[in-house]
PDB file of N, CA and C in Angstrom:
ATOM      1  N   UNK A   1      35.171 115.219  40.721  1.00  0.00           N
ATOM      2  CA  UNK A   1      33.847 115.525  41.228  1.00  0.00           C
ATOM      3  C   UNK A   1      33.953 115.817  42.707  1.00  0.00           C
ATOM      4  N   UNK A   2      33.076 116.923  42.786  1.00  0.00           N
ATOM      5  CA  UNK A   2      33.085 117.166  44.699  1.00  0.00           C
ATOM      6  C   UNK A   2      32.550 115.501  45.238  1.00  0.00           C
ATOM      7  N   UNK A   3      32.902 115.684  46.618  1.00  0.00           N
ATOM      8  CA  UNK A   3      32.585 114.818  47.217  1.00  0.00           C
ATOM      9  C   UNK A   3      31.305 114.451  47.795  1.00  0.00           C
ATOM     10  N   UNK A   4      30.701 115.651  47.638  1.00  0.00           N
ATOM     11  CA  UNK A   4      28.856 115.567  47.626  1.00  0.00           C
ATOM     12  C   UNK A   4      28.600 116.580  46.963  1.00  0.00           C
ATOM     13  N   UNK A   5      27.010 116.717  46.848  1.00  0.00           N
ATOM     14  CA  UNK A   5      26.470 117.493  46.018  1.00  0.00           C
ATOM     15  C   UNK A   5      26.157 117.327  44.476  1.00  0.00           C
ATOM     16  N   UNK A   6      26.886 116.139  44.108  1.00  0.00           N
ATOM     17  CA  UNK A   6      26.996 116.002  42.004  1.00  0.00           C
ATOM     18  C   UNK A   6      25.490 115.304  42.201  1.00  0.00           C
ATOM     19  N   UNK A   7      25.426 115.795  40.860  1.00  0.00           N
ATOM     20  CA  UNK A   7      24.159 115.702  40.183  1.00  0.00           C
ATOM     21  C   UNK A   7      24.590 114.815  38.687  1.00  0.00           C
ATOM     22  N   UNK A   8      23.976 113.953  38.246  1.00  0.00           N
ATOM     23  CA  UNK A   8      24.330 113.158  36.861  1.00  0.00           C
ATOM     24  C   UNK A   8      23.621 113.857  35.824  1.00  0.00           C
ATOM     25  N   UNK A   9      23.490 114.324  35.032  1.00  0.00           N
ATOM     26  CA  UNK A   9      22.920 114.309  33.452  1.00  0.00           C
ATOM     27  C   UNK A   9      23.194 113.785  32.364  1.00  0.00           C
ATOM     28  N   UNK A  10      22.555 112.818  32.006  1.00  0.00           N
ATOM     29  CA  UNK A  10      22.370 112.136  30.862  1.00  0.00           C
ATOM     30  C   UNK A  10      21.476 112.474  29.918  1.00  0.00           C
ATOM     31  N   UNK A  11      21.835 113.069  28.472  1.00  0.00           N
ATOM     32  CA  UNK A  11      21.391 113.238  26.950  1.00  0.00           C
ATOM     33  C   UNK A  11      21.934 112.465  26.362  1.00  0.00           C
ATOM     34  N   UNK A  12      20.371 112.588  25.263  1.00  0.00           N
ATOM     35  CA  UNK A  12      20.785 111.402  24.346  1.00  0.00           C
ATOM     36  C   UNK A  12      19.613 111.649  22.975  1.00  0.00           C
ATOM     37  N   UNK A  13      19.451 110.505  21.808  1.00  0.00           N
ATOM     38  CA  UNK A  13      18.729 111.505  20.978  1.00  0.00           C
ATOM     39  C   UNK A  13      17.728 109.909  20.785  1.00  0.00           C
ATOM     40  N   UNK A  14      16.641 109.646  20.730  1.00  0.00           N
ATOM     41  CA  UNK A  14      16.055 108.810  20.076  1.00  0.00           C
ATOM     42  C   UNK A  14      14.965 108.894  18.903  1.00  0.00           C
ATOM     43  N   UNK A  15      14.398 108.079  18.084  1.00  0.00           N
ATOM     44  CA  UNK A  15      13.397 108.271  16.595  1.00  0.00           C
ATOM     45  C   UNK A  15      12.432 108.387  17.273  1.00  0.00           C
ATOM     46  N   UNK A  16      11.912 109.615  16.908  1.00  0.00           N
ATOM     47  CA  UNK A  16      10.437 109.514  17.463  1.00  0.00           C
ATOM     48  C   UNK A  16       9.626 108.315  17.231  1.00  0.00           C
ATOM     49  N   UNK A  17      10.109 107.455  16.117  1.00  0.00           N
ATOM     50  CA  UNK A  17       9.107 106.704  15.760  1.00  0.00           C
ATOM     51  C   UNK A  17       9.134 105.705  16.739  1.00  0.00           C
ATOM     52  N   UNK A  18      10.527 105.216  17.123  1.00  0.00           N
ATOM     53  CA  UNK A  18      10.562 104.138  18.549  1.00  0.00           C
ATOM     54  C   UNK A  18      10.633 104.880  20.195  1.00  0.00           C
ATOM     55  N   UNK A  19       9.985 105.824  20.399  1.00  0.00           N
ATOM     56  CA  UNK A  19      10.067 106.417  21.216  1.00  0.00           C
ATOM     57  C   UNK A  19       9.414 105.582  22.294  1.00  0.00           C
ATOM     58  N   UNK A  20       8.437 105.115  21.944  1.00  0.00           N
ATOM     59  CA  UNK A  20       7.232 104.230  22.804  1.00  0.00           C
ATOM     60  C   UNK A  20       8.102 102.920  23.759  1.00  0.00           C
ATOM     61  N   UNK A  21       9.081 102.636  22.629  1.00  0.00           N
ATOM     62  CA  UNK A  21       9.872 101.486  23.288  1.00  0.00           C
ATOM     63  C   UNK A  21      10.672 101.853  23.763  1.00  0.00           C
ATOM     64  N   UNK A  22      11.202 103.289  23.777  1.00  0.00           N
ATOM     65  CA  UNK A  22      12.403 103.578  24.637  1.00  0.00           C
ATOM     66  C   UNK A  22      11.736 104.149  25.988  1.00  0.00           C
ATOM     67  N   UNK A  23      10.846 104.219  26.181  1.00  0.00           N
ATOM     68  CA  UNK A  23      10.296 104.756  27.105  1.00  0.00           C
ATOM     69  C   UNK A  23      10.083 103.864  28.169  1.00  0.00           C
ATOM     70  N   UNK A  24       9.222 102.457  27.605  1.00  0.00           N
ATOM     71  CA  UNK A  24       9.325 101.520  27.923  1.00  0.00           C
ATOM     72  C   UNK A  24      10.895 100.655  28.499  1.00  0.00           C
ATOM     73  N   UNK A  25      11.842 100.880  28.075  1.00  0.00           N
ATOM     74  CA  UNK A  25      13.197 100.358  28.249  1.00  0.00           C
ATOM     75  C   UNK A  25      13.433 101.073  29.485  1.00  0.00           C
ATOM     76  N   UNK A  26      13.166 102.545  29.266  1.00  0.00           N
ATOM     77  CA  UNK A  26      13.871 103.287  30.254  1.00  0.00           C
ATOM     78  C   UNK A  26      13.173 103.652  31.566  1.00  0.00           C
ATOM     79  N   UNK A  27      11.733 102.832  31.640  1.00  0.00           N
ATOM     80  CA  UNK A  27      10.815 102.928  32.925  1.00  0.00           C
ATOM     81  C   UNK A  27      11.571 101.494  33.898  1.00  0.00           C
ATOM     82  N   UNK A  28      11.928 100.896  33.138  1.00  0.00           N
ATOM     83  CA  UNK A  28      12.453  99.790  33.171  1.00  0.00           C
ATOM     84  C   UNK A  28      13.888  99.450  33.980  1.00  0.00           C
ATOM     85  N   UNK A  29      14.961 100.293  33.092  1.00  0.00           N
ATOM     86  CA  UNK A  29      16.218 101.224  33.897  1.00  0.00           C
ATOM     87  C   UNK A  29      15.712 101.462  35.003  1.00  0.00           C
ATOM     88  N   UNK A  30      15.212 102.461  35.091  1.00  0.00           N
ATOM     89  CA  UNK A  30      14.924 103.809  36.264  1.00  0.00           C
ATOM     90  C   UNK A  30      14.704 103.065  37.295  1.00  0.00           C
ATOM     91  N   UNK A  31      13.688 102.000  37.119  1.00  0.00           N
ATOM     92  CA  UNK A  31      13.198 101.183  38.579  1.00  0.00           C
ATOM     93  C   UNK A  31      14.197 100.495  38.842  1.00  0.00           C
ATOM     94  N   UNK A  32      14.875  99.853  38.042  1.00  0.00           N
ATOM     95  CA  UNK A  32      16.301  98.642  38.578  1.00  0.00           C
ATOM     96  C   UNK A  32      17.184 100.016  39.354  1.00  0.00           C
ATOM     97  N   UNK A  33      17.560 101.108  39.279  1.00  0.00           N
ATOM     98  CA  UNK A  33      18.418 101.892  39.764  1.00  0.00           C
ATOM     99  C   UNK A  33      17.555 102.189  41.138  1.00  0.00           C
ATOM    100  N   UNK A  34      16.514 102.586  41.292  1.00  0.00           N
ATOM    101  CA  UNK A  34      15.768 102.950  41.914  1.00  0.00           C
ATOM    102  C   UNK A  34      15.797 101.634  43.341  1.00  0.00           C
ATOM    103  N   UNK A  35      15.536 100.412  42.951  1.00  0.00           N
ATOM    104  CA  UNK A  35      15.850  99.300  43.610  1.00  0.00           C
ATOM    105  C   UNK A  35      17.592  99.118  44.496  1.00  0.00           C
ATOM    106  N   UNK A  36      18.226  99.760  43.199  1.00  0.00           N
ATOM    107  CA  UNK A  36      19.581  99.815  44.268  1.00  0.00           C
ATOM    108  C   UNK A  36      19.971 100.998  44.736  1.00  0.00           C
ATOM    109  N   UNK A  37      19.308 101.749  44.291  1.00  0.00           N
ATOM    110  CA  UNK A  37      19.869 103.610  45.064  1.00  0.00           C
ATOM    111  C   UNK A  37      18.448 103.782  45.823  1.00  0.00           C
ATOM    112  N   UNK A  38      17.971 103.377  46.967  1.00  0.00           N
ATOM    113  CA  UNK A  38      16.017 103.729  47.301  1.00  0.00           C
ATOM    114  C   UNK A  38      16.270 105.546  47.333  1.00  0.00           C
ATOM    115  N   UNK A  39      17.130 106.047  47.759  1.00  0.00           N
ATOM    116  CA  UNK A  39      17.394 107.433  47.837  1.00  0.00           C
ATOM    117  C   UNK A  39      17.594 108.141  46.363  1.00  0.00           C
ATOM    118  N   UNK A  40      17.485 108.040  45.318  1.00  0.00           N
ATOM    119  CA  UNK A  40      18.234 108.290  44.033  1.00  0.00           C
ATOM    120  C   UNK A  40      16.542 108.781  43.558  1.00  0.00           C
ATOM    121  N   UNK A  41      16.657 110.055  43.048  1.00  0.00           N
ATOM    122  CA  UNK A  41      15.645 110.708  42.368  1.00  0.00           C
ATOM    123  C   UNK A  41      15.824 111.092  41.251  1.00  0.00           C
ATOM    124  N   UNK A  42      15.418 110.758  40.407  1.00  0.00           N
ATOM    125  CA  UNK A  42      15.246 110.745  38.798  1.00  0.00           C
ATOM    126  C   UNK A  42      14.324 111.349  38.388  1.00  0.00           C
ATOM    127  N   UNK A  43      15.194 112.695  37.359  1.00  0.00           N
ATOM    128  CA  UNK A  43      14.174 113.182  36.347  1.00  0.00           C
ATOM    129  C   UNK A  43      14.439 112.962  34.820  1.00  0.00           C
ATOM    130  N   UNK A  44      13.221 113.090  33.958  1.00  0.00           N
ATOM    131  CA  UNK A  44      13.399 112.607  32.543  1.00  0.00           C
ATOM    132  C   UNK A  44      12.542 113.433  32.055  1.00  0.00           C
ATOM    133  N   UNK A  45      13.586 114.092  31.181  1.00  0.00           N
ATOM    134  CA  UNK A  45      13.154 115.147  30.142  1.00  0.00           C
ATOM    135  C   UNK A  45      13.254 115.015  28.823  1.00  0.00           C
ATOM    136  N   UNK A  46      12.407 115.926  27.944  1.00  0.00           N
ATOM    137  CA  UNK A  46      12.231 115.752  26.751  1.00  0.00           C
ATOM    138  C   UNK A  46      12.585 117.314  26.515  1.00  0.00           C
ATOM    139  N   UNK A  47      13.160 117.712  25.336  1.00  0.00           N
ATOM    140  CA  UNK A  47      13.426 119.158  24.800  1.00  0.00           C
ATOM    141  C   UNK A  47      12.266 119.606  23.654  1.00  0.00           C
ATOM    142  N   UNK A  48      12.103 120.747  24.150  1.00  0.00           N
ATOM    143  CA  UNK A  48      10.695 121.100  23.411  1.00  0.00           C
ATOM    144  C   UNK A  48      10.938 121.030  21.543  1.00  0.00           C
ATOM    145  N   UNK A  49      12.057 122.278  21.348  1.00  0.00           N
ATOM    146  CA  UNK A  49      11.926 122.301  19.986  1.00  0.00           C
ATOM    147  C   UNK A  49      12.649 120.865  19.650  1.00  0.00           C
ATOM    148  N   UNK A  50      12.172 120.682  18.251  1.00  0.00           N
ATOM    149  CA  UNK A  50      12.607 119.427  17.738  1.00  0.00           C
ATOM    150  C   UNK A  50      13.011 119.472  16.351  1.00  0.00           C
ATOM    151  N   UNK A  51      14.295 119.478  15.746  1.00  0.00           N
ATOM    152  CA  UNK A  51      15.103 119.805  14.421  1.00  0.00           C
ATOM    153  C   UNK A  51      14.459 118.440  13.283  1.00  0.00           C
ATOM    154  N   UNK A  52      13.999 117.252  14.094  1.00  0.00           N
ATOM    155  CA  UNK A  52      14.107 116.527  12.628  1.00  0.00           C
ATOM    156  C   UNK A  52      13.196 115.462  13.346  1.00  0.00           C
ATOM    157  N   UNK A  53      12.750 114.279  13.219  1.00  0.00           N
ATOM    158  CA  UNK A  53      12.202 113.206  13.222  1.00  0.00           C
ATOM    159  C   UNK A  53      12.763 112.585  14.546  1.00  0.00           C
ATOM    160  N   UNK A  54      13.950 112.843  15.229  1.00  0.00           N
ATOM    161  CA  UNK A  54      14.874 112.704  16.653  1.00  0.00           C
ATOM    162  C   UNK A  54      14.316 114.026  17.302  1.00  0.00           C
ATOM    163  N   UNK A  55      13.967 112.714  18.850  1.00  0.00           N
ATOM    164  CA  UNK A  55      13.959 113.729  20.256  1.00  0.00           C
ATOM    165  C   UNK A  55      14.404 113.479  20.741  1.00  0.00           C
ATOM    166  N   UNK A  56      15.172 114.715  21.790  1.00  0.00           N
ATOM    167  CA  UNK A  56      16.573 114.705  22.916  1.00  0.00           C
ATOM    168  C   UNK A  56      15.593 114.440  23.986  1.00  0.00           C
ATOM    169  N   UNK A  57      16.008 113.412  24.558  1.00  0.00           N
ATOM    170  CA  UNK A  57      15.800 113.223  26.606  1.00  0.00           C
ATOM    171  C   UNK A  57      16.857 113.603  27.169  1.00  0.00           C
ATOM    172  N   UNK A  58      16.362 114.334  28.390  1.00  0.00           N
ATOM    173  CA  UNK A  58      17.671 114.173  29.632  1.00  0.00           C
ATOM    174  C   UNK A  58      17.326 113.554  30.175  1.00  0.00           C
ATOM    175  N   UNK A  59      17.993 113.267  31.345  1.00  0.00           N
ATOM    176  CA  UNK A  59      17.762 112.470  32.706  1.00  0.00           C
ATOM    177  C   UNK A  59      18.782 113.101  33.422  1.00  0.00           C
ATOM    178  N   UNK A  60      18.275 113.478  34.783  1.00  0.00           N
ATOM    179  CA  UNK A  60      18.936 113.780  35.959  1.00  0.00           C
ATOM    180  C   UNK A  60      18.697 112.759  37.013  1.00  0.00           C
ATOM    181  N   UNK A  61      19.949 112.597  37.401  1.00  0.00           N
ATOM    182  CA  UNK A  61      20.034 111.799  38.975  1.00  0.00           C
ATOM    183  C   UNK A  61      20.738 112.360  40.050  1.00  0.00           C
ATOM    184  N   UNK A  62      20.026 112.562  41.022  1.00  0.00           N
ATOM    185  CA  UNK A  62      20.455 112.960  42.281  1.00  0.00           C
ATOM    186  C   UNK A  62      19.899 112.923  43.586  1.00  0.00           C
ATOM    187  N   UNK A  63      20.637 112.437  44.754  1.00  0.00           N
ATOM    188  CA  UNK A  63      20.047 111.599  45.503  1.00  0.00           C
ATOM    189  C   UNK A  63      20.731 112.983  47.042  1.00  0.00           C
ATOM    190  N   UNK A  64      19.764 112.961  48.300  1.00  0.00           N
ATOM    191  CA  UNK A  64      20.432 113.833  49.333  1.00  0.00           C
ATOM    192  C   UNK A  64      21.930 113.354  49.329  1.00  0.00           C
ATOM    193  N   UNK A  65      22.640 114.633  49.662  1.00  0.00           N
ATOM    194  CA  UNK A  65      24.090 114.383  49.895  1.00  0.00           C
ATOM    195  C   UNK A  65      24.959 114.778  48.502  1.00  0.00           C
ATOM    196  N   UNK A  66      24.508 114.317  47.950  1.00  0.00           N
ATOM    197  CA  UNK A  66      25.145 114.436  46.121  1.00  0.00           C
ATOM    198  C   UNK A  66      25.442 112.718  45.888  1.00  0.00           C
ATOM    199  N   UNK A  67      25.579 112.659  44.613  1.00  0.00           N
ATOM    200  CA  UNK A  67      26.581 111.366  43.990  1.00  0.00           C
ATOM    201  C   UNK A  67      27.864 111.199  44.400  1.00  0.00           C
ATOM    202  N   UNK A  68      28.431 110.060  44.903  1.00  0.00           N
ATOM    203  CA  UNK A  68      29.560 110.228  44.787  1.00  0.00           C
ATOM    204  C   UNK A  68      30.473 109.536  43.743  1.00  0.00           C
ATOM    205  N   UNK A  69      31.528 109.016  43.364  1.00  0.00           N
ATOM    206  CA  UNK A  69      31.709 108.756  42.149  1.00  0.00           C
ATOM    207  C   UNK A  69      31.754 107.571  41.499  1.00  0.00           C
ATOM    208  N   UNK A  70      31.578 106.440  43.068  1.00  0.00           N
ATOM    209  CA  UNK A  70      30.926 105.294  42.816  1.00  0.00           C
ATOM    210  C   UNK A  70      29.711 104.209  42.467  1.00  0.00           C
ATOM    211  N   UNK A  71      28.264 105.523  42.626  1.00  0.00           N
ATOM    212  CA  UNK A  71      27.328 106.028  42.497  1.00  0.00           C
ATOM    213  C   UNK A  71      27.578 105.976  41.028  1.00  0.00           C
ATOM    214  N   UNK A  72      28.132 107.534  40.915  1.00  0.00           N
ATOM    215  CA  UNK A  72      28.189 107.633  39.419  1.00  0.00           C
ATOM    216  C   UNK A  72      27.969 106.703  38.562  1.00  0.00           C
ATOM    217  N   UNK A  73      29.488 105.842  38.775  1.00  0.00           N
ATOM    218  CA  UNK A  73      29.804 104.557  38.043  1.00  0.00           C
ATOM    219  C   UNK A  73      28.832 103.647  37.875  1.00  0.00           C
ATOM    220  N   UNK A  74      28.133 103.685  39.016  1.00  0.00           N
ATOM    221  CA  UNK A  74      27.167 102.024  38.385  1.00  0.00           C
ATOM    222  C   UNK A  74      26.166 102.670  38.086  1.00  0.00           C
ATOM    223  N   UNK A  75      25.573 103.816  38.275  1.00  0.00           N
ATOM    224  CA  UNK A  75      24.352 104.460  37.383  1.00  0.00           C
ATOM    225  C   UNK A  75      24.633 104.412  35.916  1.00  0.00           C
ATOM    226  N   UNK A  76      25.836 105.084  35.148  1.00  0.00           N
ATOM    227  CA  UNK A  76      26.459 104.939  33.769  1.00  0.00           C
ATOM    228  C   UNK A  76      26.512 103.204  33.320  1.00  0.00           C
ATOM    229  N   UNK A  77      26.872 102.653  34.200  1.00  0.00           N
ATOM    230  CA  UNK A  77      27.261 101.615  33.886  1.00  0.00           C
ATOM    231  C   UNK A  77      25.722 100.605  33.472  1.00  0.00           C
ATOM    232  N   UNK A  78      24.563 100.587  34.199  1.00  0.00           N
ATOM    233  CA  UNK A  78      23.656 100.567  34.037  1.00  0.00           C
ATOM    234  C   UNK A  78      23.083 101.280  32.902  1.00  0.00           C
ATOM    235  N   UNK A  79      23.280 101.937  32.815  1.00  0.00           N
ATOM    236  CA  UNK A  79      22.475 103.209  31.421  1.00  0.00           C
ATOM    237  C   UNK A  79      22.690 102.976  30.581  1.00  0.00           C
ATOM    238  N   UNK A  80      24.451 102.359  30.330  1.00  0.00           N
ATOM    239  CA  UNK A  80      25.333 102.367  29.181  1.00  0.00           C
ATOM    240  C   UNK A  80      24.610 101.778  27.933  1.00  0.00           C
ATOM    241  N   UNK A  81      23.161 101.025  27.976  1.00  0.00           N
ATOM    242  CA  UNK A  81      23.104 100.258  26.409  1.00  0.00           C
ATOM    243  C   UNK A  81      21.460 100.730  26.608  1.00  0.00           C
ATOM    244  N   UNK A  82      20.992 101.553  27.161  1.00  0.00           N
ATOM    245  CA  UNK A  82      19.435 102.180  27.075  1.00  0.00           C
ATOM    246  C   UNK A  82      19.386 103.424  26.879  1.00  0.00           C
ATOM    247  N   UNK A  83      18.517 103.803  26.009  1.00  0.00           N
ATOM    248  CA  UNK A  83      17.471 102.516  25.515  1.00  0.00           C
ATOM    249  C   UNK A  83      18.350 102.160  24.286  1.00  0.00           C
ATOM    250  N   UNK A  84      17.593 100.726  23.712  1.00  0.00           N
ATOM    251  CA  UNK A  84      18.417 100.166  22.307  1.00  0.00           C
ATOM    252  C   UNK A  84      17.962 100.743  21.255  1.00  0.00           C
ATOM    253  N   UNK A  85      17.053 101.665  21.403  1.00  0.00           N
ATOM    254  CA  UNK A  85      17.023 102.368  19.441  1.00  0.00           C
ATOM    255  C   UNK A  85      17.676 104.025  19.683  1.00  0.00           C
ATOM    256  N   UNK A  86      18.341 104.245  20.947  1.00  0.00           N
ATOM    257  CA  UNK A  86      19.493 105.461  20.584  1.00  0.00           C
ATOM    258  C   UNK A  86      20.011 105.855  19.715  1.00  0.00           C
ATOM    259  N   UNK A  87      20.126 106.311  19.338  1.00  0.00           N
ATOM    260  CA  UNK A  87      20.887 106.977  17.752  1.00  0.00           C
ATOM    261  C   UNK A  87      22.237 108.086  18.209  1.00  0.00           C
ATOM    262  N   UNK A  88      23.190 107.767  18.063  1.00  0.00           N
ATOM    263  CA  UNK A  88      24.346 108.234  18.398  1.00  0.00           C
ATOM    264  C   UNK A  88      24.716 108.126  20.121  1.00  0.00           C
ATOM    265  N   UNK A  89      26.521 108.729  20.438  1.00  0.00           N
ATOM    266  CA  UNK A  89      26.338 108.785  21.901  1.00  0.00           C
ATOM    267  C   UNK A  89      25.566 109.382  22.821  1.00  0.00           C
ATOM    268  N   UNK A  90      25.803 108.845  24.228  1.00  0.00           N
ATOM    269  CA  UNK A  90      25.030 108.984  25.436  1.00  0.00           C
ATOM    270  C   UNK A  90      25.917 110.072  26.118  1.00  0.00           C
ATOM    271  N   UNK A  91      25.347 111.488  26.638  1.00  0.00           N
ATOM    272  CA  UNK A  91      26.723 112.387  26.626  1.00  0.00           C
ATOM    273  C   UNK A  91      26.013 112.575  28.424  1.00  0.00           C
ATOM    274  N   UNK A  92      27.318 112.446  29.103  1.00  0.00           N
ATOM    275  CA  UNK A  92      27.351 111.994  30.410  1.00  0.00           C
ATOM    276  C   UNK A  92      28.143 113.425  30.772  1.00  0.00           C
ATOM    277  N   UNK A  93      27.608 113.912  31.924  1.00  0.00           N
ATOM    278  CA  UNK A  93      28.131 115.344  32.326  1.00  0.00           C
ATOM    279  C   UNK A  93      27.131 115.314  34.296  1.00  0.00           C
ATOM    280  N   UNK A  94      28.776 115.406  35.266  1.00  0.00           N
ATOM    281  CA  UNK A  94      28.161 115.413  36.354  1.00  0.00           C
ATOM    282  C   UNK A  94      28.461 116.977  36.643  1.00  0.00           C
ATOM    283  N   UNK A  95      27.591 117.298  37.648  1.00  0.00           N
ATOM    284  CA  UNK A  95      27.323 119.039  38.191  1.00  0.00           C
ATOM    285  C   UNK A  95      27.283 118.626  39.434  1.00  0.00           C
ATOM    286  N   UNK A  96      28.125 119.754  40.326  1.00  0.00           N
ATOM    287  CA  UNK A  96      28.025 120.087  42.031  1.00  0.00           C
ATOM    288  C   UNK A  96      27.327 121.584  42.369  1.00  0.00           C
ATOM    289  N   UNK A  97      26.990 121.344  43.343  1.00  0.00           N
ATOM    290  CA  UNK A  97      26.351 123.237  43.849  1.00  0.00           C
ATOM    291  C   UNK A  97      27.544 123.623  44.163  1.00  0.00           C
ATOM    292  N   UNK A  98      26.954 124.976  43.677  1.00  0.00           N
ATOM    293  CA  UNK A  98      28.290 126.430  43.643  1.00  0.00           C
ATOM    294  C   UNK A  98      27.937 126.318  45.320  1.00  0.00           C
ATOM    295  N   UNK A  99      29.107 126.400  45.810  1.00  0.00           N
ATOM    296  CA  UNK A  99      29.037 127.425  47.327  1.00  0.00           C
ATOM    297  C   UNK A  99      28.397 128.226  47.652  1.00  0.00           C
ATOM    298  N   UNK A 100      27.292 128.678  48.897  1.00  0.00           N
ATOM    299  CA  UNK A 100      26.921 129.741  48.994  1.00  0.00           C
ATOM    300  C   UNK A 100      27.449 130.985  48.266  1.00  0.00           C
ATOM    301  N   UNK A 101      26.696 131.693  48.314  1.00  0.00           N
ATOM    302  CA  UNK A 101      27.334 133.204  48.313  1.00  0.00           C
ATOM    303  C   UNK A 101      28.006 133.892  48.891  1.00  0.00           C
ATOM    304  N   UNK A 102      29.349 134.448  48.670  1.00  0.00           N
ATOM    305  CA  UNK A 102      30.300 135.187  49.758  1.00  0.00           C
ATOM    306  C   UNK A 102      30.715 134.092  50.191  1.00  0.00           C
ATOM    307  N   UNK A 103      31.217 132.256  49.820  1.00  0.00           N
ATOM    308  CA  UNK A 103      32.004 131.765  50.347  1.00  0.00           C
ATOM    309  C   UNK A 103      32.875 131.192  49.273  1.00  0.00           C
ATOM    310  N   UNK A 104      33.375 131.370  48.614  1.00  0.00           N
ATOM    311  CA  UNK A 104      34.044 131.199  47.300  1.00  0.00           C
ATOM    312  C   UNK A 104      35.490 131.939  47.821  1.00  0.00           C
TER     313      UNK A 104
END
């Protein structure tokens, strides 16, 4: 990972039917991270179309400067068991900004 600039994304799939409680779990998360990163901005998404009775959330984290990879670590590390009615893995993928233009 660059040394600034990463961005976290976290997907994942939960039952619509316990959605209410994962929401709840994960307002829950967000503020404990929020308490130890005060700089750390969090977004949480939902994907429009929906294949079956499961909806995908993302979550993005990224704070000025970028993540760095210790950051990373205790954000995942924190995340690692929310929410509890998940249904399969938690797929973890960090992103940096491309370089200006014409500096590549």
């Amino acid at each position: 990972m660059a040394e600034s600039g990463g961005e976290l994304y976290v997907y994942y799939r939960v039952p619509r039917a316990d959605s209410a409680q994962a929401q709840t779990e994960m307002a829950a998360v967000h503020e404990t991270l929020r308490q130890r990163f005060p700089a750390l901005e969090s977004q949480w998404l939902q994907r429009l179309e929906n294949r079956d009775e499961m909806l995908t959330w993302m979550e993005i984290h990224r704070q000025p400067g970028g993540l760095d990879a210790s950051t990373v670590a205790h954000i995942c590390e924190t995340l690692l068991p929310w929410p509890s009615v998940r249904v399969g893995p938690r797929h973890v993928e960090v992103f940096a900004s491309l370089p200006a233009r014409g500096v590549l």
